[in-house]
Protein backbone atom coordinates (compact mmCIF):
# COMPACT_ATOMS: atom_id res chain seq x y z
CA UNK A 1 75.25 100.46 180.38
CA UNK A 2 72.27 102.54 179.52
CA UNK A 3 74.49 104.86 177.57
CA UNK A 4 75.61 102.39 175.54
CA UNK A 5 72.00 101.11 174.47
CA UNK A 6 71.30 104.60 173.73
CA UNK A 7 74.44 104.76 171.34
CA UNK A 8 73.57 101.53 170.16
CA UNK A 9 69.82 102.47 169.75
CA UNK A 10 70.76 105.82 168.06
CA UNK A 11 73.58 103.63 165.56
CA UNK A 12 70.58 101.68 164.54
CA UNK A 13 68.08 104.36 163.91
CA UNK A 14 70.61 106.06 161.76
CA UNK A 15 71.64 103.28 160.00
CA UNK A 16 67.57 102.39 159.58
CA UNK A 17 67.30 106.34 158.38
CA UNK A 18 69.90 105.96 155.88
CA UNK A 19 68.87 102.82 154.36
CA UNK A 20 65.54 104.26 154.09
CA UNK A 21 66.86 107.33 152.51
CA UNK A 22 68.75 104.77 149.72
CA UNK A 23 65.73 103.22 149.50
CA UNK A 24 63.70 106.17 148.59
CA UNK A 25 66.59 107.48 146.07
CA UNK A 26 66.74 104.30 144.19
CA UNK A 27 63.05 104.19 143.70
CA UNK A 28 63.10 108.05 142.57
CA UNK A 29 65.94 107.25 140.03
CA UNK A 30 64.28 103.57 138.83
CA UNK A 31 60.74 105.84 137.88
CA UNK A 32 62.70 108.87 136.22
CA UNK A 33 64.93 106.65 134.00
CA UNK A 34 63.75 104.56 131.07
CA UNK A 35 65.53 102.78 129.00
CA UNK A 36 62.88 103.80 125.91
CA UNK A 37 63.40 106.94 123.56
CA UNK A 38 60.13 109.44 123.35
CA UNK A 39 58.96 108.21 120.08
CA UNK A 40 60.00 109.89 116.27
CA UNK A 41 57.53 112.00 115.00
CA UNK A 42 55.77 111.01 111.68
CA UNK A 43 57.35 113.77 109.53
CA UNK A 44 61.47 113.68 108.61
CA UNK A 45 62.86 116.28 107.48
CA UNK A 46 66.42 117.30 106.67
CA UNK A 47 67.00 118.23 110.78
CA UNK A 48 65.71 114.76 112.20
CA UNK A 49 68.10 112.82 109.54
CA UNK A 50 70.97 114.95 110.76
CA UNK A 51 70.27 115.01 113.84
CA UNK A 52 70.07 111.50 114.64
CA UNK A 53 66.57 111.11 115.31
CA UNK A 54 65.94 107.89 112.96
CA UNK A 55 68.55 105.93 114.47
CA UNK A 56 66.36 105.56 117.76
CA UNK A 57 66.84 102.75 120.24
CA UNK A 58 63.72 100.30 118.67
CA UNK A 59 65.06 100.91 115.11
CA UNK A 60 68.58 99.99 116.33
CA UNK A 61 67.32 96.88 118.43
CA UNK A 62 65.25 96.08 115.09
CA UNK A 63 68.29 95.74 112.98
CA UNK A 64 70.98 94.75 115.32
CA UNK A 65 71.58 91.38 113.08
CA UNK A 66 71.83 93.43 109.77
CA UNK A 67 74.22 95.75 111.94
CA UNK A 68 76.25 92.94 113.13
CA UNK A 69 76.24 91.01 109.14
CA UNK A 70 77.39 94.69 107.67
CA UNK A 71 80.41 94.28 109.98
CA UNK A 72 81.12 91.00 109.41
CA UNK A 73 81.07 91.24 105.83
CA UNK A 74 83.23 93.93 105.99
CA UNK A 75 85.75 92.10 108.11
CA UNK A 76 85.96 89.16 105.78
CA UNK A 77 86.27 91.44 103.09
CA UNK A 78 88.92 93.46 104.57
CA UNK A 79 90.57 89.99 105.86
CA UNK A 80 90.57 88.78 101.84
CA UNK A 81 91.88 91.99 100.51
CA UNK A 82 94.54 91.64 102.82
CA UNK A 83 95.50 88.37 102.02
CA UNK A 84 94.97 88.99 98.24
CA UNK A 85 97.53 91.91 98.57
CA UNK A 86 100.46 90.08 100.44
CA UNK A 87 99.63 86.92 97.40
CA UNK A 88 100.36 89.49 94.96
CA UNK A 89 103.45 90.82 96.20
CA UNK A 90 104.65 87.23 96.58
CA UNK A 91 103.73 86.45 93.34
CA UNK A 92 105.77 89.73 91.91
CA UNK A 93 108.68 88.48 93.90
CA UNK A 94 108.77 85.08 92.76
CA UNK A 95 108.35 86.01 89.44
CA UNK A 96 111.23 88.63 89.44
CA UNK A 97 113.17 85.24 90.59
CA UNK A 98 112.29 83.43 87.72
CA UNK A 99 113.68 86.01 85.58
CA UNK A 100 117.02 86.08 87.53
CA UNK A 101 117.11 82.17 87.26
CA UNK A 102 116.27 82.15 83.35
CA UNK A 103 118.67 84.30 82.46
CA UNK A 104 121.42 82.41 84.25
CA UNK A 105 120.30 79.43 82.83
CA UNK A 106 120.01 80.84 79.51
CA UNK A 107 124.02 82.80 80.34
CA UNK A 108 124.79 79.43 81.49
CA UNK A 109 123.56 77.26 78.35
CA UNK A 110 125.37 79.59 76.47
CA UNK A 111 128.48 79.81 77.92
CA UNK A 112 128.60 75.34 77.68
CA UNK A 113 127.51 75.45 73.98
CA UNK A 114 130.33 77.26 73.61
CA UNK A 115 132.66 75.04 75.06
CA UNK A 116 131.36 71.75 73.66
CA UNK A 117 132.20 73.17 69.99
CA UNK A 118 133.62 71.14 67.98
CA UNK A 119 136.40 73.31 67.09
CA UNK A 120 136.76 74.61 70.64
CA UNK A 121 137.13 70.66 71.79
CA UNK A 122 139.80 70.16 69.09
CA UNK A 123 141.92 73.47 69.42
CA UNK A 124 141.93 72.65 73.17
CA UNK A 125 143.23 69.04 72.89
CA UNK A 126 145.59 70.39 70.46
CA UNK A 127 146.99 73.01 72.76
CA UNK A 128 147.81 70.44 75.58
CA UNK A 129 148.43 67.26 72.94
CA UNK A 130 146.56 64.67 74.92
CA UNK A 131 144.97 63.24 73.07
CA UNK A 132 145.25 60.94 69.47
CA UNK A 133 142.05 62.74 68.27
CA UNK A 134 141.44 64.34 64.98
CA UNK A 135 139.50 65.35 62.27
CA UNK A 136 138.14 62.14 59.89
CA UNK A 137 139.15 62.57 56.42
CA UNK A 138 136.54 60.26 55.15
CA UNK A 139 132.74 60.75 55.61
CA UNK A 140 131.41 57.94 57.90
CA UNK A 141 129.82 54.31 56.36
CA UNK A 142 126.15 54.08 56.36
CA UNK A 143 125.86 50.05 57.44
CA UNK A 144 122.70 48.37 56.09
CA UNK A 145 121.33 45.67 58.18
CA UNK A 146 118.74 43.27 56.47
CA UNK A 147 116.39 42.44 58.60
CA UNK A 148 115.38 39.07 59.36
């Protein structure tokens, strides 16, 4: 029994050491890190502006709405472009349909005012002699109607 209070009393004092030890490290690490950049000096020059030195974490933190309206606007504006590109190439398409319909409209108008001559009408009745049709010898009678 005794030696396994002494085990149990050693467990504990090791645990107790090591949780100590944690302790210790995580207050070592919270007072060496910080979250804050040393601050810029007054004077830029061409080796702080390539360098990165301006874009500190306050200057950042300062402007993080204007950072996050810049990307918007460019998203909308890439989002419009877009859209304005795909409207186009409808457009072009629909357009090269018209054509295509106009001129088979306009092949097709053609084709049936050629067929509804006159001439054409009467050559083709005579050919199959259907019909009692022909030309009138005699111009046709203007009737005058008084009106009442």
């Amino acid at each position: 029994m005794e030696e396994d209070k002494e085990k149990q009393e050693k467990q504990q004092s090791q645990e107790q050491q090591a949780e100590d030890t944690l302790k210790e490290t995580i207050q070592k690490i919270k007072a060496t890190a910080k979250e804050e950049d040393a601050k810029p000096s007054s004077q830029v020059s061409l080796r702080t502006i390539l360098g990165g030195d301006l874009l500190t974490t306050e200057v950042v933190r300062a402007q993080i709405w204007l950072f996050v309206l810049v990307v918007f606007f460019a998203t909308i504006y890439v989002a419009f472009r877009y859209q304005c590109q795909q409207d186009m190439i409808t457009i072009d398409r629909l357009e090269g349909e018209l054509k295509d319909a106009k001129f088979k409209a306009m092949s097709s108008s053609s084709t049936l005012t050629e067929k509804c001559r006159e001439s054409h009408v009467l050559d083709i009745l005579r050919q199959n002699k259907d019909s009692l049709l022909h030309q009138a010898d005699q111009p046709p009678y203007i009737i005058e109607v008084p009106e009442e």
